[in-house]
C-alpha atoms as a PDB file:
ATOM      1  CA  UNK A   1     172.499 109.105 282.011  1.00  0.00           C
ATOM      2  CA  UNK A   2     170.543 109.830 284.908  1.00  0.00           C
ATOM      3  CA  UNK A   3     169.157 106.944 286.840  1.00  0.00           C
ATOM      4  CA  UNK A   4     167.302 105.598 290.160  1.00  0.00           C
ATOM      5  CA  UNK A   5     165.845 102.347 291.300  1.00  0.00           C
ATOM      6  CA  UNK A   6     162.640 101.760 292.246  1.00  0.00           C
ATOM      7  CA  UNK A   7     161.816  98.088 293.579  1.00  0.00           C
ATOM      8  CA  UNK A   8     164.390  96.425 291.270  1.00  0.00           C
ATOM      9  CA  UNK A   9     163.574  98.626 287.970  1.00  0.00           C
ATOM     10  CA  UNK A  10     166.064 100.935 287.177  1.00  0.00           C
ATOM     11  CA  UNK A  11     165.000 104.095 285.424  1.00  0.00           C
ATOM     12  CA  UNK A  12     166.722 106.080 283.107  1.00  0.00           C
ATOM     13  CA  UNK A  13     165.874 110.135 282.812  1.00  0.00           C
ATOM     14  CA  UNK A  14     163.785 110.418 279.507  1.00  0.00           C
ATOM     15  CA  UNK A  15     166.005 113.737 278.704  1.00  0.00           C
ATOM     16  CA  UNK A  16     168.624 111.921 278.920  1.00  0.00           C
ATOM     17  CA  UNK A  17     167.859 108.915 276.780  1.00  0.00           C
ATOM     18  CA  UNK A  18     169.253 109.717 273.116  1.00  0.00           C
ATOM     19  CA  UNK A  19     167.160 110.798 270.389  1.00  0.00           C
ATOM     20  CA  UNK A  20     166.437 109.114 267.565  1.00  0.00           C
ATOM     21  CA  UNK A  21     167.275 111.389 263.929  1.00  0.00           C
ATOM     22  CA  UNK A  22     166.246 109.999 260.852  1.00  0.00           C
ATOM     23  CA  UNK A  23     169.662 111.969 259.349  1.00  0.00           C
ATOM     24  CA  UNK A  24     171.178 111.387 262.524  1.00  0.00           C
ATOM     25  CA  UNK A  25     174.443 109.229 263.757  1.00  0.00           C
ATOM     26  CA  UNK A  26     174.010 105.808 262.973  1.00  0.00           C
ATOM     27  CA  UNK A  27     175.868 105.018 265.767  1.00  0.00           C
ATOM     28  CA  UNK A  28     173.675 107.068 268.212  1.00  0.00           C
ATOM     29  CA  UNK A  29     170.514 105.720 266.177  1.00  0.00           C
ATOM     30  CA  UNK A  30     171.671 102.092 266.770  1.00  0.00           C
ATOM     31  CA  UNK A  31     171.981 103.187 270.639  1.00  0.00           C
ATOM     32  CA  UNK A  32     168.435 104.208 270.861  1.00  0.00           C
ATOM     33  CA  UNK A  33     166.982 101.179 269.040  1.00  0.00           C
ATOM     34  CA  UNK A  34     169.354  98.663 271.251  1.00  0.00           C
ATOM     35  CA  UNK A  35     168.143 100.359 274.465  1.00  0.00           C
ATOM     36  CA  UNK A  36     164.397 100.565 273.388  1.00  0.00           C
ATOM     37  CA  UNK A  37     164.047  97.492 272.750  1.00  0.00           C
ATOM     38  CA  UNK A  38     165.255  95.855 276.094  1.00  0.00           C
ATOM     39  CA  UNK A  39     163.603  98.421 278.622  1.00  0.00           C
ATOM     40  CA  UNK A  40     160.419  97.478 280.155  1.00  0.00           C
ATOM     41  CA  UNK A  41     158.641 100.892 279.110  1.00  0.00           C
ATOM     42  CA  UNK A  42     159.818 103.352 276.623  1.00  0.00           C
ATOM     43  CA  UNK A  43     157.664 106.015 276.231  1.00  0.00           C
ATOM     44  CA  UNK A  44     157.743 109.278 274.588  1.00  0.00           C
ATOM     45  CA  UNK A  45     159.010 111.923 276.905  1.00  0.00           C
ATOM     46  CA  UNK A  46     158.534 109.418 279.959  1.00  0.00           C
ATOM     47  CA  UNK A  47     161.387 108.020 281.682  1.00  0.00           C
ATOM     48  CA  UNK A  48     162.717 104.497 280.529  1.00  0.00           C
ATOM     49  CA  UNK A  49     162.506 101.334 282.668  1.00  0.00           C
ATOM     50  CA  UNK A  50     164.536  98.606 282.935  1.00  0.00           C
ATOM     51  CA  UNK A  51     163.464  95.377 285.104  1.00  0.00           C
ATOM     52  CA  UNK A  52     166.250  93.476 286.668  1.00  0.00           C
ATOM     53  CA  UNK A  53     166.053  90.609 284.919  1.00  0.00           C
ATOM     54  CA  UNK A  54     167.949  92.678 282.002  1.00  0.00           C
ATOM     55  CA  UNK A  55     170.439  94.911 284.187  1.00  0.00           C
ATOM     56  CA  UNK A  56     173.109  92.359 282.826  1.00  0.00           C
ATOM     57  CA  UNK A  57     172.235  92.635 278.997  1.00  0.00           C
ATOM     58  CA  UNK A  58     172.045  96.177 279.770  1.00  0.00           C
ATOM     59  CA  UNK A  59     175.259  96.579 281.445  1.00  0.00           C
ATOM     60  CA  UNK A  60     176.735  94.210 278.020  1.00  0.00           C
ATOM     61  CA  UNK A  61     175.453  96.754 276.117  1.00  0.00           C
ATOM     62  CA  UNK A  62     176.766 100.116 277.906  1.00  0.00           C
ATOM     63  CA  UNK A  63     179.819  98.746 277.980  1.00  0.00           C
ATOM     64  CA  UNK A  64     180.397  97.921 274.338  1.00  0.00           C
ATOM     65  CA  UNK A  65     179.179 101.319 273.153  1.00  0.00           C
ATOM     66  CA  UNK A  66     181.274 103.254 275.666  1.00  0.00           C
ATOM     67  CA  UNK A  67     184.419 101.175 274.079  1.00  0.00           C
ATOM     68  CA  UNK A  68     183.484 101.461 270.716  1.00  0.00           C
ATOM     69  CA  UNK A  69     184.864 105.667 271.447  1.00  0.00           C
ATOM     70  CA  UNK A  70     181.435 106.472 268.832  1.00  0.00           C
ATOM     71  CA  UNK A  71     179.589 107.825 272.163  1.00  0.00           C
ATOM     72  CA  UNK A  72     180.701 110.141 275.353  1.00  0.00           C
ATOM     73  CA  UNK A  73     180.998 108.780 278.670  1.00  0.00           C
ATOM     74  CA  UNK A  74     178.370 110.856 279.490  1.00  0.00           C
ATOM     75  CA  UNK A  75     175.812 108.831 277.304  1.00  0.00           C
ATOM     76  CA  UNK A  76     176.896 105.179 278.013  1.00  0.00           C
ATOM     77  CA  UNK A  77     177.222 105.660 282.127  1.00  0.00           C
ATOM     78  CA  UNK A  78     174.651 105.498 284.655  1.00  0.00           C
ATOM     79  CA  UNK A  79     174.479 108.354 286.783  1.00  0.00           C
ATOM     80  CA  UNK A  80     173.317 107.694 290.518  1.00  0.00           C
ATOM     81  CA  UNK A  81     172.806 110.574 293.041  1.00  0.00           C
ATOM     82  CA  UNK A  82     174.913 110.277 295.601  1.00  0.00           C
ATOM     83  CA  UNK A  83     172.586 110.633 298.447  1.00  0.00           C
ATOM     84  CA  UNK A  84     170.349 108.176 296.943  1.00  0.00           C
ATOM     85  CA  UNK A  85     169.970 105.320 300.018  1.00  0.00           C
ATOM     86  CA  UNK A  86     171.503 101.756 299.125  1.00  0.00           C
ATOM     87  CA  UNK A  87     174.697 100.625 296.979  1.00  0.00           C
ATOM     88  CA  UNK A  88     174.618 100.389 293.257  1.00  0.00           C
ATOM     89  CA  UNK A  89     173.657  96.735 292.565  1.00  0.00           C
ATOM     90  CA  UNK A  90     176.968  94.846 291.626  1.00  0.00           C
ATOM     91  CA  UNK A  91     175.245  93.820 287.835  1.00  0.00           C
ATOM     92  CA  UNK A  92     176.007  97.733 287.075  1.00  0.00           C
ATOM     93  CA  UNK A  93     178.693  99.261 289.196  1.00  0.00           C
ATOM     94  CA  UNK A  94     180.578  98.462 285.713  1.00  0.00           C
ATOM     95  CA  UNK A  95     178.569 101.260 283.847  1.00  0.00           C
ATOM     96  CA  UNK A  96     177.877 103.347 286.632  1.00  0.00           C
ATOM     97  CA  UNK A  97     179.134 106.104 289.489  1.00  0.00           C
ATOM     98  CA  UNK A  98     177.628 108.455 291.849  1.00  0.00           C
ATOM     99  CA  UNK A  99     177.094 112.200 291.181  1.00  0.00           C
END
């Protein structure tokens, strides 16, 4: 997933936040609802943010559905540009890598 920080809040590309189906995965479904409902702002077609405070629950939960082999890589790692200033903060250099 694509992300940036902006004065401690990491955000999270709305495209590339998964989608909630009503037939869909329940896996993926699960994924959405866990990640809604620890970001700061979730909005529809808006990008999701995340205050600090919850990078570690956040980084928790990556982690677990990345291992349970349900979801891609892709979808459970946080995607940094790579000539985005600063170092990833240490709470999520678990999760994440540079692109």
């Amino acid at each position: 997933m694509r992300a940036r920080i902006d004065n401690d809040v990491l955000i999270l590309h709305h495209e590339d936040i998964p989608r909630y189906k009503r037939q869909g995965s329940v896996v993926r479904n699960s994924f959405f609802w866990a990640l809604r409902s620890i970001a700061g702002r979730s909005d529809f077609e808006k990008d999701w943010e995340f205050e600090a405070e919850i990078w570690p629950a956040l980084a928790r939960m990556l982690l677990s559905f990345s291992e349970s082999g349900y979801l891609g890589l892709a979808e459970t790692t946080l995607e940094f540009d790579a000539e985005e200033a600063g170092p990833i903060p240490a709470l999520l250099r678990s999760v994440s890598h540079r692109v």
